[in-house]
C-alpha atoms as a PDB file:
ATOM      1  CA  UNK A   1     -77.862-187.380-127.502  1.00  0.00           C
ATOM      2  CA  UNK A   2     -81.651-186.991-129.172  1.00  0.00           C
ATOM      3  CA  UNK A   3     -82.647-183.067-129.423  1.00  0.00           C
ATOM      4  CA  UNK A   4     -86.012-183.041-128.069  1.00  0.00           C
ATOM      5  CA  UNK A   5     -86.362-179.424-127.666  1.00  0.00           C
ATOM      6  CA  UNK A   6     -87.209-177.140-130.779  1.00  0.00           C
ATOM      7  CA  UNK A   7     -88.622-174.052-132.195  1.00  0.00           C
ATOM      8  CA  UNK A   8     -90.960-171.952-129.385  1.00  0.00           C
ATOM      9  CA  UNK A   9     -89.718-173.777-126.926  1.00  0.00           C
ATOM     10  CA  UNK A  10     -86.067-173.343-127.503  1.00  0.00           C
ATOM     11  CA  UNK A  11     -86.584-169.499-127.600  1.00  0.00           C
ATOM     12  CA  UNK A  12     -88.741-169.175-124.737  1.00  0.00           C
ATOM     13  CA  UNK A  13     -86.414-171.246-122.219  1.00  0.00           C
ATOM     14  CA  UNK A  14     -83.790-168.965-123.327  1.00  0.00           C
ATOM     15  CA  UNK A  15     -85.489-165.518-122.954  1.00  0.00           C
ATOM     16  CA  UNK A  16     -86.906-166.687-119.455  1.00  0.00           C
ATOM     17  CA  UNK A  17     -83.544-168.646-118.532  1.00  0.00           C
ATOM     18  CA  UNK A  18     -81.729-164.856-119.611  1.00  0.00           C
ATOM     19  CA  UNK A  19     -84.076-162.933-117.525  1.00  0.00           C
ATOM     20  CA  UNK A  20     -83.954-164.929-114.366  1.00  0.00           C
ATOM     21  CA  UNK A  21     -80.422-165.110-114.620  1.00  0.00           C
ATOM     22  CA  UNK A  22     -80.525-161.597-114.886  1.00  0.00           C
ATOM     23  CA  UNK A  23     -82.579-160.610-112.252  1.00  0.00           C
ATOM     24  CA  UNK A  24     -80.447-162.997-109.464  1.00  0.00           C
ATOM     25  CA  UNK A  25     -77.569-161.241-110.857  1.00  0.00           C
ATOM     26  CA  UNK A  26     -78.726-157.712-110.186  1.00  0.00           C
ATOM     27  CA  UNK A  27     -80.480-158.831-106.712  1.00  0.00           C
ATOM     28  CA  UNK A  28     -84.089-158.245-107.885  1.00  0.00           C
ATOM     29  CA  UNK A  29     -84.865-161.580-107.036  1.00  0.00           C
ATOM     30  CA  UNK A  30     -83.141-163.667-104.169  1.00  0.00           C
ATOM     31  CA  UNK A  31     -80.823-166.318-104.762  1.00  0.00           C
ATOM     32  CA  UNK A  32     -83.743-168.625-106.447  1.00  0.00           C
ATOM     33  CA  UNK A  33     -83.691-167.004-109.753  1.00  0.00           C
ATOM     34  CA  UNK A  34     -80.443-168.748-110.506  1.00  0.00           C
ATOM     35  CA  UNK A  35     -82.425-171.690-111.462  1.00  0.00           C
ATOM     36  CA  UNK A  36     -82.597-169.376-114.665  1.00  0.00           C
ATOM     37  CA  UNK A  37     -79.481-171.978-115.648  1.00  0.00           C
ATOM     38  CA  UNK A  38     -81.220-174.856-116.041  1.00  0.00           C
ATOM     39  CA  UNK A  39     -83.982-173.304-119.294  1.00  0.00           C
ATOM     40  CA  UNK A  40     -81.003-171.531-120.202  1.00  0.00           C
ATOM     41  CA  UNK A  41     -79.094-174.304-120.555  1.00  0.00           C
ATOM     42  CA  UNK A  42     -81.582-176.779-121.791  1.00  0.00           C
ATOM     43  CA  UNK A  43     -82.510-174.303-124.700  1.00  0.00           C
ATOM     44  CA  UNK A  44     -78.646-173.708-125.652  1.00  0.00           C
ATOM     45  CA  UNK A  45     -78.222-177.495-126.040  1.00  0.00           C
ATOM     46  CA  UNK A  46     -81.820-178.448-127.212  1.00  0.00           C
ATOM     47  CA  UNK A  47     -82.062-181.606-124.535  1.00  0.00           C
ATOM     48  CA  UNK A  48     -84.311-181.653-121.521  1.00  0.00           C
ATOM     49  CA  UNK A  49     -83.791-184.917-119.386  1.00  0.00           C
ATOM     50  CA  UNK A  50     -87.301-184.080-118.388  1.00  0.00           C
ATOM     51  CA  UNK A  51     -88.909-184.619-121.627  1.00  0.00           C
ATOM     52  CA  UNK A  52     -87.492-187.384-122.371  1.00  0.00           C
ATOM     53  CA  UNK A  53     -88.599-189.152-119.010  1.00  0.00           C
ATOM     54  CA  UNK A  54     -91.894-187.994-120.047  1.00  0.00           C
ATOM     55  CA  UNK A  55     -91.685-188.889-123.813  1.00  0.00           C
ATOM     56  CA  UNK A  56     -92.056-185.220-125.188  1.00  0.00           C
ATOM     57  CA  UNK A  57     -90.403-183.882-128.399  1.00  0.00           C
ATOM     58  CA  UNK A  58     -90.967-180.617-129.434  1.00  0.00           C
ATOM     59  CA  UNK A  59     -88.569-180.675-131.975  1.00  0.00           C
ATOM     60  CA  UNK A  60     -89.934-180.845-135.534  1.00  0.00           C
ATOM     61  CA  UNK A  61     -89.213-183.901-137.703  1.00  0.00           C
ATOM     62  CA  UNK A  62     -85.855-184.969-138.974  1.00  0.00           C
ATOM     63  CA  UNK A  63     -85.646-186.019-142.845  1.00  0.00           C
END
């Protein structure tokens, strides 16, 4: 598996993945902010199927 996500990205799909998660958790939101999983998971393992369908990378580049 190619990492394709990196830096900024990484960090914001976390913080926003953490938040959702734990907003559903404390019943701010309704049952949609558990989709707070999938950036949260995408940033903790730095691969988005999504941008690699599209051809993105925002990792830097590898030496």
């Amino acid at each position: 598996m190619k990492f394709n996500v990196g830096g900024i990205d990484r960090v914001l799909r976390i913080v926003v993945g953490l938040a959702l998660v734990g907003l559903a958790a404390t019943g701010t939101v309704g049952a949609w902010g558990w989709i707070g999983v999938v950036p949260l998971l995408t940033g903790s393992i730095k691969f988005c199927p999504l941008y690699s369908i599209a051809g993105i990378n925002s990792c830097p580049m590898q030496k």
